[in-house]
PDB file of N, CA and C in Angstrom:
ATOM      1  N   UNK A   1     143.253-169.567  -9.883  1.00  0.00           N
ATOM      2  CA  UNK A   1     143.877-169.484 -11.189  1.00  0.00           C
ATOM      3  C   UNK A   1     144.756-170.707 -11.415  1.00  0.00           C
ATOM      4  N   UNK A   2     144.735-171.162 -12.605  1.00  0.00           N
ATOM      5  CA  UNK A   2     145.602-172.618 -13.096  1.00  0.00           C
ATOM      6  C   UNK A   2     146.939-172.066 -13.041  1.00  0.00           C
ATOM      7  N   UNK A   3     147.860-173.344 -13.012  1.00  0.00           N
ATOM      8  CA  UNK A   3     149.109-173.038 -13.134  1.00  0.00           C
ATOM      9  C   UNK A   3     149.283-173.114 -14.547  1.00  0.00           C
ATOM     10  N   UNK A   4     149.830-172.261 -15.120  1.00  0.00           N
ATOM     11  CA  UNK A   4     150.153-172.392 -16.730  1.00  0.00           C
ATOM     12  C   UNK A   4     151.982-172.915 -16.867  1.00  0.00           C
ATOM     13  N   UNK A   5     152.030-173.456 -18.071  1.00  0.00           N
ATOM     14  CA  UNK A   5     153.566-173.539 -18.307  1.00  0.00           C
ATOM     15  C   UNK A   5     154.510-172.434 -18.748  1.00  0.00           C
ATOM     16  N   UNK A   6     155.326-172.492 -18.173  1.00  0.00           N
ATOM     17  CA  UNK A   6     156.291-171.523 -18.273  1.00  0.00           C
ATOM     18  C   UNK A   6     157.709-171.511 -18.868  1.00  0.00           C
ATOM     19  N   UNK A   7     158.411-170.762 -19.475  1.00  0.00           N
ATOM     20  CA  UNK A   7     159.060-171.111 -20.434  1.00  0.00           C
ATOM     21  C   UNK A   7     160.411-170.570 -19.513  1.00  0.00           C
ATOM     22  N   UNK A   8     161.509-170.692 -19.281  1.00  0.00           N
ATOM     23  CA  UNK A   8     162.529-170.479 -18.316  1.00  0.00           C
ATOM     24  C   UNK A   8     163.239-169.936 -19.055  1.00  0.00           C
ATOM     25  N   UNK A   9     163.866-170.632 -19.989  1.00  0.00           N
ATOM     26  CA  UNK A   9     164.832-170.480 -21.124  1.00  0.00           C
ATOM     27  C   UNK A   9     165.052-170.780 -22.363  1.00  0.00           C
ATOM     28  N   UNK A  10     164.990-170.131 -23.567  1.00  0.00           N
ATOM     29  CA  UNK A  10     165.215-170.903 -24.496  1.00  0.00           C
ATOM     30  C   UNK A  10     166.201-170.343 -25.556  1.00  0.00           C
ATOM     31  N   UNK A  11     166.557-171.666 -26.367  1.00  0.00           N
ATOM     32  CA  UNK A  11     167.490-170.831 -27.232  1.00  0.00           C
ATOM     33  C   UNK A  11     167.402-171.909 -28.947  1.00  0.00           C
ATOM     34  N   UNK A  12     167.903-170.559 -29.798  1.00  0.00           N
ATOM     35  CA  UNK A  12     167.394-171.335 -31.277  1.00  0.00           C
ATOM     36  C   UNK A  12     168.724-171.575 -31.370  1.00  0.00           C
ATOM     37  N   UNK A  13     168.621-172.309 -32.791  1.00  0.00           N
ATOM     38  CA  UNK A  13     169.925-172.708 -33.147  1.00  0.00           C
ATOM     39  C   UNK A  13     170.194-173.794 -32.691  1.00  0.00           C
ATOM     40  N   UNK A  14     169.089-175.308 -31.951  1.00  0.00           N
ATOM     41  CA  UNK A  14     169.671-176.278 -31.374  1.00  0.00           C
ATOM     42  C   UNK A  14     169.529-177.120 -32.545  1.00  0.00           C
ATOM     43  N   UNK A  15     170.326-177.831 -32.835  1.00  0.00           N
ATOM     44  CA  UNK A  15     170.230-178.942 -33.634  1.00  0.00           C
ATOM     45  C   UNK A  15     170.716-180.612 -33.304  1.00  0.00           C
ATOM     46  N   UNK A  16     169.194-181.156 -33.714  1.00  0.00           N
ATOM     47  CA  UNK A  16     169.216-182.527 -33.325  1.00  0.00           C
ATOM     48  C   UNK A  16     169.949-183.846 -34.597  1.00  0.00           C
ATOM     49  N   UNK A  17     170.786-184.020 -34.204  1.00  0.00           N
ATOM     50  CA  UNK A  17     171.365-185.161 -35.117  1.00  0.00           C
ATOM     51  C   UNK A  17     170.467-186.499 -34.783  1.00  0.00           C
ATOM     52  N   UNK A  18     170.027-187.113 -36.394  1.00  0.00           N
ATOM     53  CA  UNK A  18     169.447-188.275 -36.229  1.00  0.00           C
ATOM     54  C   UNK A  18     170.299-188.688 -37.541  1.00  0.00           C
ATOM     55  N   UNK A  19     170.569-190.448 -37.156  1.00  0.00           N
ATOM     56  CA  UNK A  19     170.797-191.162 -38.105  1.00  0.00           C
ATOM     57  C   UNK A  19     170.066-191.838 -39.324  1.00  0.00           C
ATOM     58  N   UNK A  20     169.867-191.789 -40.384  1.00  0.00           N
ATOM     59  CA  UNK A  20     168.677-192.011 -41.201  1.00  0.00           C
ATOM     60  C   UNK A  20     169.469-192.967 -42.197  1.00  0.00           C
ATOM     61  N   UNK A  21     168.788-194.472 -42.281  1.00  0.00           N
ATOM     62  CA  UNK A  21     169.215-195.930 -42.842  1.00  0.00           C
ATOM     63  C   UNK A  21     168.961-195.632 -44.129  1.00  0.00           C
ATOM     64  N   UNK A  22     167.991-195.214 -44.393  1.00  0.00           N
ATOM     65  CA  UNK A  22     167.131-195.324 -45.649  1.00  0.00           C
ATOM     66  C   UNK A  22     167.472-193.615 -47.314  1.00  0.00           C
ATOM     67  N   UNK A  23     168.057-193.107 -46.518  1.00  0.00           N
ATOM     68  CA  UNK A  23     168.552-192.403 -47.631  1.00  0.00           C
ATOM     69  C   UNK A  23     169.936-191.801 -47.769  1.00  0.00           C
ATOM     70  N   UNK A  24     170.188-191.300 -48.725  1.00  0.00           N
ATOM     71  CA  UNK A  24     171.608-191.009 -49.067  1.00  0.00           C
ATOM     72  C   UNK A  24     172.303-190.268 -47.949  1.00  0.00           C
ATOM     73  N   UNK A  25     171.647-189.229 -47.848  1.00  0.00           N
ATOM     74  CA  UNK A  25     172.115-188.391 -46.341  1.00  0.00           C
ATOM     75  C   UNK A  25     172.169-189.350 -45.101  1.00  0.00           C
ATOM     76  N   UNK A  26     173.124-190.054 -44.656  1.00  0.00           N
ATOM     77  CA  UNK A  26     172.807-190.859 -43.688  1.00  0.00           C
ATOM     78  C   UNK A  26     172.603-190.391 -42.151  1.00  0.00           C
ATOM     79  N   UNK A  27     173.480-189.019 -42.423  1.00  0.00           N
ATOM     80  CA  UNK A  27     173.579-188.343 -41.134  1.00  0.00           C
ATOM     81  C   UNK A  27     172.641-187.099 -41.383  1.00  0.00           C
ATOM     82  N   UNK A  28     171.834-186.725 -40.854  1.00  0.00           N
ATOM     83  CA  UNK A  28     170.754-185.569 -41.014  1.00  0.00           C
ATOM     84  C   UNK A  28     170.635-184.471 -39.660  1.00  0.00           C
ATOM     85  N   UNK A  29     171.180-183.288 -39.876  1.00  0.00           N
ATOM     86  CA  UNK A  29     170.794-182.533 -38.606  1.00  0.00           C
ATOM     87  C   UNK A  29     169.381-181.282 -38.888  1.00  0.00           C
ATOM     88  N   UNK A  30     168.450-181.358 -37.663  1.00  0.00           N
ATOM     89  CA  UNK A  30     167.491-180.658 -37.429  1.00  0.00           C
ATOM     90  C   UNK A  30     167.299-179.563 -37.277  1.00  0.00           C
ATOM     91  N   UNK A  31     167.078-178.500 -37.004  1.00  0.00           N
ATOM     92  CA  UNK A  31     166.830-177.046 -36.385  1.00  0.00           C
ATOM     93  C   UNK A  31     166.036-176.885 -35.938  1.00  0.00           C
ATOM     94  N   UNK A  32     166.360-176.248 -34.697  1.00  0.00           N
ATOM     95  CA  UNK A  32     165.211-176.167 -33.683  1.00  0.00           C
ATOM     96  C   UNK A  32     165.217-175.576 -32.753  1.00  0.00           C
ATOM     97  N   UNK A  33     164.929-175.380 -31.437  1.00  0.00           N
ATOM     98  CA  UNK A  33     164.879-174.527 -30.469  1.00  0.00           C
ATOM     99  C   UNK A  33     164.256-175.060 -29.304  1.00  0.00           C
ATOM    100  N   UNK A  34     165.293-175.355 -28.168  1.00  0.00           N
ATOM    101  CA  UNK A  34     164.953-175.680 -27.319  1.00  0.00           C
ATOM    102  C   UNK A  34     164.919-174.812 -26.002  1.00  0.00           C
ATOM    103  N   UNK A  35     163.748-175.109 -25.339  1.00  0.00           N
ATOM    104  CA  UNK A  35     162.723-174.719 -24.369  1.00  0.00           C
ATOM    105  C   UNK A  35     162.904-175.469 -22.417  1.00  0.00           C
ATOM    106  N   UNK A  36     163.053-175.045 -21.759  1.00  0.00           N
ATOM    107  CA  UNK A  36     163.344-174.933 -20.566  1.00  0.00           C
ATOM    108  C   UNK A  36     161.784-174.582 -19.897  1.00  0.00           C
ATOM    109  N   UNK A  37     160.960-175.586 -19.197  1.00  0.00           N
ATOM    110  CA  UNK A  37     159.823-175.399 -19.418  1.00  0.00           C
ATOM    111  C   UNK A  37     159.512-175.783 -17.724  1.00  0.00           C
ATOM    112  N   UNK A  38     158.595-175.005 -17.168  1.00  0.00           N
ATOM    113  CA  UNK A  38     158.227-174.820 -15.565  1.00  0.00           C
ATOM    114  C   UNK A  38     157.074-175.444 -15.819  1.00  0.00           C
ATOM    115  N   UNK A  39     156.689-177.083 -15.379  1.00  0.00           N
ATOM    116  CA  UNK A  39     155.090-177.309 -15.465  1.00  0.00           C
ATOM    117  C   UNK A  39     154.587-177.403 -13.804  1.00  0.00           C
ATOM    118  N   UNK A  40     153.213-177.379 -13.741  1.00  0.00           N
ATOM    119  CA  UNK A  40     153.150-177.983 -12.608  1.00  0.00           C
ATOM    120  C   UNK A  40     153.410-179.611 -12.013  1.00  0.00           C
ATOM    121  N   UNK A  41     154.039-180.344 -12.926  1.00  0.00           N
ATOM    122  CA  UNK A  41     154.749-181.611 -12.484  1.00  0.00           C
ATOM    123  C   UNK A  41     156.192-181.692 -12.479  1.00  0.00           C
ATOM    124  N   UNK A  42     156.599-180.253 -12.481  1.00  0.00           N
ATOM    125  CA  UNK A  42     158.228-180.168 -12.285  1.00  0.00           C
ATOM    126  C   UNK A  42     159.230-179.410 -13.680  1.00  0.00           C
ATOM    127  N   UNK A  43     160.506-179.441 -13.760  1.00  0.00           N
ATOM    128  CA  UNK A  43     160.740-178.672 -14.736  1.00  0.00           C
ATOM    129  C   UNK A  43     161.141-180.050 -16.097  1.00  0.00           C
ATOM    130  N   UNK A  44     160.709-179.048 -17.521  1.00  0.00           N
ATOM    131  CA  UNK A  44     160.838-180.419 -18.449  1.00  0.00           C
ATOM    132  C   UNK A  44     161.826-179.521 -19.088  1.00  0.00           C
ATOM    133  N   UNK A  45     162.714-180.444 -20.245  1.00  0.00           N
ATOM    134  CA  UNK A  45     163.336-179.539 -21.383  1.00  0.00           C
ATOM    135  C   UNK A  45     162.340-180.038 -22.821  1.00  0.00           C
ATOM    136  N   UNK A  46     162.236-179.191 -23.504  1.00  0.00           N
ATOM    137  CA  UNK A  46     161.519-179.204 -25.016  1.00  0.00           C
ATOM    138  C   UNK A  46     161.908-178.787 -25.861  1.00  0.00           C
ATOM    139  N   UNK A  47     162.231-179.355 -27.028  1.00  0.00           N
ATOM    140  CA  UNK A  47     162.588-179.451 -28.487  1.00  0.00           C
ATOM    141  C   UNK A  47     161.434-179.351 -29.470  1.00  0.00           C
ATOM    142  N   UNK A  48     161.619-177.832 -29.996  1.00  0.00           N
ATOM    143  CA  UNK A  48     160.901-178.274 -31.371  1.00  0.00           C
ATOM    144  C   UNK A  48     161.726-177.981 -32.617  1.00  0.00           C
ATOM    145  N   UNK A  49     161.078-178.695 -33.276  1.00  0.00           N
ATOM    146  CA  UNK A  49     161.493-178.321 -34.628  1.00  0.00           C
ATOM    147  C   UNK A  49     161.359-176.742 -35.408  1.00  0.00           C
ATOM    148  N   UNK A  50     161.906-176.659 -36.108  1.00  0.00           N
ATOM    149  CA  UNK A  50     161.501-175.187 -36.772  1.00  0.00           C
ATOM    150  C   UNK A  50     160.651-175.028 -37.407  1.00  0.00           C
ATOM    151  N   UNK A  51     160.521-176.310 -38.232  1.00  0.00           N
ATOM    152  CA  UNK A  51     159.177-175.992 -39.488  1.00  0.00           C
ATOM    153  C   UNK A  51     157.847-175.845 -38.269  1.00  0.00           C
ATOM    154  N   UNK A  52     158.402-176.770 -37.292  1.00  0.00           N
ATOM    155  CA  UNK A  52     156.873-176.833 -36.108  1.00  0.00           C
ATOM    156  C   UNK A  52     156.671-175.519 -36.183  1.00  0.00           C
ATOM    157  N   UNK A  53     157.547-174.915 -35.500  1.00  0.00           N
ATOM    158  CA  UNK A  53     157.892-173.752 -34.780  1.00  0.00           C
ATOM    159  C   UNK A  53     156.949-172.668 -35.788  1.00  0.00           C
ATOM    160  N   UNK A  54     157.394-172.384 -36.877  1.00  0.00           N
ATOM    161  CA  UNK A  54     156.960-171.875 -37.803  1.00  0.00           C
ATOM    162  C   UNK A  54     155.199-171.960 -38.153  1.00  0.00           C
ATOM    163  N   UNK A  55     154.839-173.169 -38.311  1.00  0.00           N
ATOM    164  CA  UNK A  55     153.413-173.559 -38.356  1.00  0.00           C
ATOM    165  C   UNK A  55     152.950-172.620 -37.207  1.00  0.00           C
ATOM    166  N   UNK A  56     153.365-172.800 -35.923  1.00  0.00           N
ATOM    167  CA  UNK A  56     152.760-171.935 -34.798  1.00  0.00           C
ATOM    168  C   UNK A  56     152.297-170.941 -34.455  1.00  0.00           C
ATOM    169  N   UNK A  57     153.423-170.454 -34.736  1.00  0.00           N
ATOM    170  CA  UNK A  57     153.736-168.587 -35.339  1.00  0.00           C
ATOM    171  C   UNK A  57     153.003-168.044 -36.334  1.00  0.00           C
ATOM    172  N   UNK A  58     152.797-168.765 -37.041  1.00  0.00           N
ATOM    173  CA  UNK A  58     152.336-167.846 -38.569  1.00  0.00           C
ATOM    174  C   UNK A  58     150.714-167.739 -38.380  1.00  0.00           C
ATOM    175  N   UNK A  59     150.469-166.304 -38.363  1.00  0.00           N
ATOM    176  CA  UNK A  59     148.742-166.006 -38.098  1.00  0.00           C
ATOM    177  C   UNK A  59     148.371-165.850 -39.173  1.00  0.00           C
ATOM    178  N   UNK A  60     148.501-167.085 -40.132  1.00  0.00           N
ATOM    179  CA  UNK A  60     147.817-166.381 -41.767  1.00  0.00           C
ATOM    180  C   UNK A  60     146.494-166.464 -41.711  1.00  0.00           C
ATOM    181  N   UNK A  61     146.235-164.862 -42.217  1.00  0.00           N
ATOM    182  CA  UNK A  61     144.878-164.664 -42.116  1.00  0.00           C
ATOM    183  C   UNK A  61     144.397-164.807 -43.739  1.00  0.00           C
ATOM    184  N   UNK A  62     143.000-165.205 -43.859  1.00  0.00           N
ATOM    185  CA  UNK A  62     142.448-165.549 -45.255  1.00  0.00           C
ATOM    186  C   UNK A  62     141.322-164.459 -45.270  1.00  0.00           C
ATOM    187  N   UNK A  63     141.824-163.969 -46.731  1.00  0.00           N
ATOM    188  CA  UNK A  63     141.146-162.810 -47.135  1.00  0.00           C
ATOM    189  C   UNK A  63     139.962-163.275 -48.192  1.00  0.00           C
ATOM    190  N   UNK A  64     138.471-163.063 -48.267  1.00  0.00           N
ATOM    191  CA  UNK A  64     137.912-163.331 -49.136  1.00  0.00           C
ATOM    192  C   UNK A  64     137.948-162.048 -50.208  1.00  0.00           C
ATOM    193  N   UNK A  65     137.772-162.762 -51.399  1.00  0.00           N
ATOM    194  CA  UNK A  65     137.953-161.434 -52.463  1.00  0.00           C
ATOM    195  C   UNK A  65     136.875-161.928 -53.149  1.00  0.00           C
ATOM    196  N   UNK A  66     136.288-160.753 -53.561  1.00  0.00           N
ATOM    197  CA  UNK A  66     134.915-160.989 -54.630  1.00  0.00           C
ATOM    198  C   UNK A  66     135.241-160.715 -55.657  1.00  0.00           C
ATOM    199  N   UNK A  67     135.416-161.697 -56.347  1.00  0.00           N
ATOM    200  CA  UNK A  67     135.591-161.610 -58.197  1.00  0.00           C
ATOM    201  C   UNK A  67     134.786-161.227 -58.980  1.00  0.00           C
ATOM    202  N   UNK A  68     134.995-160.646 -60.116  1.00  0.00           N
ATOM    203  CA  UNK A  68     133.833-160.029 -60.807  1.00  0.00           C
ATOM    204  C   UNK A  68     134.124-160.484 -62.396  1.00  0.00           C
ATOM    205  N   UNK A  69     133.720-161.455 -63.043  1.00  0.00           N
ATOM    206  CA  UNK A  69     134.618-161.416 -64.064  1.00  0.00           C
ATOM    207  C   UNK A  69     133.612-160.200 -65.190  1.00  0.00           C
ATOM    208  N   UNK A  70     134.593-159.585 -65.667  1.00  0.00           N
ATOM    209  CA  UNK A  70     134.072-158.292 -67.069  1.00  0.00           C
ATOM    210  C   UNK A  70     133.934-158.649 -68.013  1.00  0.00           C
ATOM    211  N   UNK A  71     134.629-159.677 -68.399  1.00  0.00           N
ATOM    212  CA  UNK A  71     134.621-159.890 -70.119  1.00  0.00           C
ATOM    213  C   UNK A  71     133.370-160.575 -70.753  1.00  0.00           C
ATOM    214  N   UNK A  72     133.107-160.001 -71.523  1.00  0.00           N
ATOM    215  CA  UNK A  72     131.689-160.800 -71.876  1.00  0.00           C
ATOM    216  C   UNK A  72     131.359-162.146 -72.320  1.00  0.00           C
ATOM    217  N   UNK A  73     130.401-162.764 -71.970  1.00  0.00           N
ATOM    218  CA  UNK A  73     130.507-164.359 -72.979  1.00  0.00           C
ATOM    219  C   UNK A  73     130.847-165.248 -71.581  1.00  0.00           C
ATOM    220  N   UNK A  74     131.569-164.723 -70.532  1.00  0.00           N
ATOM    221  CA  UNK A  74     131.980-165.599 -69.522  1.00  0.00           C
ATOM    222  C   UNK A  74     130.982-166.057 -68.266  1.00  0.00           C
ATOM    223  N   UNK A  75     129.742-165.570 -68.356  1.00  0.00           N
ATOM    224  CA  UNK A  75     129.119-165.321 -67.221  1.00  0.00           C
ATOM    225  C   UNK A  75     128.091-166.556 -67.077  1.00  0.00           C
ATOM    226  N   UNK A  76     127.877-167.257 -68.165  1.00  0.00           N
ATOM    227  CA  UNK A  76     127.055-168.389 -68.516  1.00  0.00           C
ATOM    228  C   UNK A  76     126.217-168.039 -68.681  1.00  0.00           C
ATOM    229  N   UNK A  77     125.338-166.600 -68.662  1.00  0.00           N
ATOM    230  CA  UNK A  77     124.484-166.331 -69.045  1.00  0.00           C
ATOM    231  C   UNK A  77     124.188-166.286 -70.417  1.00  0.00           C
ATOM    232  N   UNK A  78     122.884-166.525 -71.188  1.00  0.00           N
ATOM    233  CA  UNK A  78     122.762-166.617 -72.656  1.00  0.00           C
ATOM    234  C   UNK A  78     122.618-164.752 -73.077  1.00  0.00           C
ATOM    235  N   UNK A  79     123.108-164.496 -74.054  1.00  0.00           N
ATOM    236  CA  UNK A  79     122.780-163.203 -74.527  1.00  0.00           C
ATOM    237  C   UNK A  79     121.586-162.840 -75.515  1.00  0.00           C
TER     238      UNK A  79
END
């Protein structure tokens, strides 16, 4: 069996300050959640972001729906 990664510790609420030249907000902080991580090349720490975080998580499932339109005249068919 592989060694998988392992998560030790983690906690939300970390926020990464970056300095940003280019817009009004010069000082910008992140949200995120950092990760305490067991690999088989030793232990790492990991930062993600939230929106990441979020993308990850979310199992949106896609529903097909069969439309029917009723009203007459719409169907392209000639009458």
């Amino acid at each position: 069996m592989a060694f998988q990664n392992q998560v030790m510790f983690a906690k939300d609420s970390v926020y990464v300050h970056i300095n940003v030249q280019d817009t009004k907000d010069k000082d910008a902080h992140i949200a995120g959640r950092v990760f305490l991580l067991n690999k088989p090349d030793g232990y790492f720490i990991e930062w993600k972001a939230e929106d990441v975080l979020n993308l990850e998580t979310s199992n949106e499932e896609w529903d097909v729906i069969n439309f029917k339109n009723d009203r007459e005249g719409d169907s392209g068919m000639p009458e």
